[in-house]
Protein backbone atom coordinates (compact mmCIF):
# COMPACT_ATOMS: atom_id res chain seq x y z
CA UNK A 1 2.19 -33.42 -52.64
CA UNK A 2 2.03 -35.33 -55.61
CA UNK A 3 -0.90 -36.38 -57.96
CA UNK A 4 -0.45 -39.74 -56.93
CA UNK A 5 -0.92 -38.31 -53.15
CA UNK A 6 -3.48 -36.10 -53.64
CA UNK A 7 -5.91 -39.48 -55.51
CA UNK A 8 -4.53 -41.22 -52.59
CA UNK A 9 -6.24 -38.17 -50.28
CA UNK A 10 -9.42 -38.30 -52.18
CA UNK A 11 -9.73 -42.36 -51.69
CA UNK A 12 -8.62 -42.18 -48.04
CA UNK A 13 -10.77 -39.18 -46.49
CA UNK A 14 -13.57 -38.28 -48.43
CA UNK A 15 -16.21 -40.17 -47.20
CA UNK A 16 -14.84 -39.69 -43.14
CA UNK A 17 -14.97 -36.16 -44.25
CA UNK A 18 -18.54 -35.86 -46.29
CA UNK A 19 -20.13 -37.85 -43.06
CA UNK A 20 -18.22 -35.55 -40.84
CA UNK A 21 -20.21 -32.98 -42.74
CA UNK A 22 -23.02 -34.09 -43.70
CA UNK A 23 -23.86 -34.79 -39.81
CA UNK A 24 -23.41 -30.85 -38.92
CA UNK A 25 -25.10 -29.75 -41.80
CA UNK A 26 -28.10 -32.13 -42.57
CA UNK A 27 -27.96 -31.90 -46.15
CA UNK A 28 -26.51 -34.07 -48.37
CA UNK A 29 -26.15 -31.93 -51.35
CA UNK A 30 -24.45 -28.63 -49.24
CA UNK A 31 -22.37 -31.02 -47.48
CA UNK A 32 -21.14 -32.17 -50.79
CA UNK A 33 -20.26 -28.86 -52.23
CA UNK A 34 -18.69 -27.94 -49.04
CA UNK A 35 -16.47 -31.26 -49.41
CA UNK A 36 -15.75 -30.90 -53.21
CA UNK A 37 -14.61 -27.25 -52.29
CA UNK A 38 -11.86 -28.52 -49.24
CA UNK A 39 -10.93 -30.61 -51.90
CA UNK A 40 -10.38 -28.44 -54.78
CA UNK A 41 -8.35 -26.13 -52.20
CA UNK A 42 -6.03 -28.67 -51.21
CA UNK A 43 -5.33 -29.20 -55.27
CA UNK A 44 -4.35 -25.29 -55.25
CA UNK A 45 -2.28 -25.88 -51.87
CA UNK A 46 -0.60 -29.14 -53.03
CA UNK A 47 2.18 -27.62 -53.12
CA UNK A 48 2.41 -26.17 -49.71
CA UNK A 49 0.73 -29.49 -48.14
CA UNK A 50 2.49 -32.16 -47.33
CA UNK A 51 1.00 -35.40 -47.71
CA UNK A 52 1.41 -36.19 -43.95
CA UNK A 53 -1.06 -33.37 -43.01
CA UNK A 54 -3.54 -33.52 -45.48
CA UNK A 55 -6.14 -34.93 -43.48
CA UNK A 56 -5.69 -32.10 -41.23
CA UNK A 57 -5.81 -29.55 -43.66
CA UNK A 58 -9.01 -31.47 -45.15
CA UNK A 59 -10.78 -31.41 -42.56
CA UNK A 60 -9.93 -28.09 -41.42
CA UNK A 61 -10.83 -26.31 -44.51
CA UNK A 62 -13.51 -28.07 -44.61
CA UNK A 63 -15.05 -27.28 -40.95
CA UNK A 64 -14.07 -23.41 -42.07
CA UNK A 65 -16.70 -23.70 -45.07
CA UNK A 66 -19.01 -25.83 -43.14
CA UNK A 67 -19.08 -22.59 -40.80
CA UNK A 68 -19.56 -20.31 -43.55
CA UNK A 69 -22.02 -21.83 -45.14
CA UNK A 70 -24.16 -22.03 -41.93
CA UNK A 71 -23.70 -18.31 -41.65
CA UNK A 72 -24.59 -17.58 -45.11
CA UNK A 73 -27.66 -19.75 -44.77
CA UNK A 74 -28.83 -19.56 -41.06
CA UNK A 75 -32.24 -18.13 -40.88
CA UNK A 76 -33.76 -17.41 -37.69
CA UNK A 77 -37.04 -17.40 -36.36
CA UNK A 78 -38.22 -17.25 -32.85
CA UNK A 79 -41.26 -17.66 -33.06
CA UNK A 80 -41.21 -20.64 -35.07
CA UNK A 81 -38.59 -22.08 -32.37
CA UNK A 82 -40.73 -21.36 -29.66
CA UNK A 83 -43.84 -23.34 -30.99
CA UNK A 84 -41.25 -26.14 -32.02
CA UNK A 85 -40.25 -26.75 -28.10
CA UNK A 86 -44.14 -26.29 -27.07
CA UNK A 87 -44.46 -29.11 -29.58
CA UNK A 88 -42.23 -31.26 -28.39
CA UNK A 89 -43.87 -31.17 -24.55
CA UNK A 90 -47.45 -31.98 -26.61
CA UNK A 91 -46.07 -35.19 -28.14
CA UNK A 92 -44.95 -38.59 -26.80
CA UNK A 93 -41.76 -39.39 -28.91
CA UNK A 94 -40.41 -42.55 -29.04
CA UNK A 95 -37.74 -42.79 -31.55
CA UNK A 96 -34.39 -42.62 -30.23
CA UNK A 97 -32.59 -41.31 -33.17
CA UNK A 98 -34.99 -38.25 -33.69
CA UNK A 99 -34.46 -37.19 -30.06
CA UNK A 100 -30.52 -37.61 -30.48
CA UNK A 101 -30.47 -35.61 -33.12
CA UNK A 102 -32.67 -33.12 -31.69
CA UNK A 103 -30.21 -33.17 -28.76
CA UNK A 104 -27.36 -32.13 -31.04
CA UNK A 105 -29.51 -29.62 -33.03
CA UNK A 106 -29.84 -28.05 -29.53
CA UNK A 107 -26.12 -27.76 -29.29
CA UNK A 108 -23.92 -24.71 -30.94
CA UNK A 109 -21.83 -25.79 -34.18
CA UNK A 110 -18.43 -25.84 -32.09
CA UNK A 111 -20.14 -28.43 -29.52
CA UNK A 112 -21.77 -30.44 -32.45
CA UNK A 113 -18.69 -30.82 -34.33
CA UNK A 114 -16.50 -32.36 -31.39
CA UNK A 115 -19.16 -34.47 -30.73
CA UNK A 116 -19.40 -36.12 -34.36
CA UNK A 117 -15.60 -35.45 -34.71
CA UNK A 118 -15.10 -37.84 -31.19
CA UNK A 119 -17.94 -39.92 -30.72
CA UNK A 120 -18.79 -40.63 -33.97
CA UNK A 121 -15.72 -40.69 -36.06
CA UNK A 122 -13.79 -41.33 -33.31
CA UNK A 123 -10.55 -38.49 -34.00
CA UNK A 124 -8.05 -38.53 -30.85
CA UNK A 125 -8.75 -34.72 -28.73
CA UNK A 126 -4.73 -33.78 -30.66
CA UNK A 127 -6.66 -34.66 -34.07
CA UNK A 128 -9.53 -32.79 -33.34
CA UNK A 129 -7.33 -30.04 -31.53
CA UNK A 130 -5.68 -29.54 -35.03
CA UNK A 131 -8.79 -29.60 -37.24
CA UNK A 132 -11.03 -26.98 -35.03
CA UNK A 133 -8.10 -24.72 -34.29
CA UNK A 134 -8.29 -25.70 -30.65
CA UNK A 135 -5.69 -27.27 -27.67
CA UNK A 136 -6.30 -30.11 -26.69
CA UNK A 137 -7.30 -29.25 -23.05
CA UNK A 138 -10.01 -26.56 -24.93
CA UNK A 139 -11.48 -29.62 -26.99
CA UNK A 140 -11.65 -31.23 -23.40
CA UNK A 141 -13.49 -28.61 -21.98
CA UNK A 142 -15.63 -28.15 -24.76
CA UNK A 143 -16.34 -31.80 -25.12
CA UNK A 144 -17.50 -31.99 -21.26
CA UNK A 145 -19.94 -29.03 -21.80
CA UNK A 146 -21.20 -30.86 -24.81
CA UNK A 147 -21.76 -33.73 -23.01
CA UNK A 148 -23.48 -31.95 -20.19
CA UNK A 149 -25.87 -30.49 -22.63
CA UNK A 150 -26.64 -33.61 -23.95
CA UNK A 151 -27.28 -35.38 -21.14
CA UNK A 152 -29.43 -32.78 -19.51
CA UNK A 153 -32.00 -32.58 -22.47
CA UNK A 154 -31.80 -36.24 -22.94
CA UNK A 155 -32.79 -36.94 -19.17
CA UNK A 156 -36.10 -34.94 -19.67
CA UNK A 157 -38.99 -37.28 -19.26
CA UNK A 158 -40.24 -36.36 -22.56
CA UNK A 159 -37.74 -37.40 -24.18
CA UNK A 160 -37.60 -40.86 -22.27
CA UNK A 161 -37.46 -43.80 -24.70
């Protein structure tokens, strides 16, 4: 890949690839480092990548540190979780896009990611296949489940717009 390419890479995917990330992580400033960092490891690998799979690659690498970062971050507390859902069964919400994204809070980082990667940014299953490491029947699968998750906490009548 040339210099030229690479530019070309940074015009073409980087904002795809920041709201692919920003959406699994929820902040703007991680999701940004974890961007800037996919990018600054395809510069090292130009040379091995061709121009054709960059995207790929991109978002690839960039899933891998999205991972990594959750895991070096991810703090859990049960009890805090637990008084969260009793919450949530106290109040009357009414704004869709806090209950979706509750919904998808609720879901593991695997199911999250082909949701946004599908639904939102709209990648074929092959594309997506390629960027988690995953066939394409797996990413069907896993899509399905996703889905199923979804729609069973979105059917609650709490969470009835």
């Amino acid at each position: 890949m040339t210099e030229k390419e690479y530019n070309k890479c940074v015009d073409l995917y980087s904002d795809n690839l920041f709201r692919f990330i920003v959406k699994n992580l929820e902040h703007a400033e991680d999701a940004r480092d974890v961007v800037q960092n996919a990018f600054e490891i395809l510069w090292k690998h130009c040379n091995d990548v061709p121009f054709e799979k960059a995207k790929s690659y991109l978002f690839t690498v960039a899933y891998h540190n999205m991972i990594d970062h959750v895991r070096k971050t991810k703090r859990v507390s049960l009890v805090e979780e637990f008084r969260e859902e009793a919450k949530v069964t106290e109040q009357k919400i009414h704004n869709a896009r806090a209950i979706i994204e509750k919904a998808l809070n609720r879901l593991s980082d695997v199911q999250r990611s082909l949701i946004v990667l599908k639904d939102y940014e709209g990648y074929s299953y092959e594309e997506i296949g390629e960027i988690m490491k995953l066939n394409p029947s797996q990413v069907k699968v896993y899509l399905h489940r996703a889905r199923a998750h979804l729609k069973e906490y979105l059917v609650k009548m709490e969470n009835v717009i």
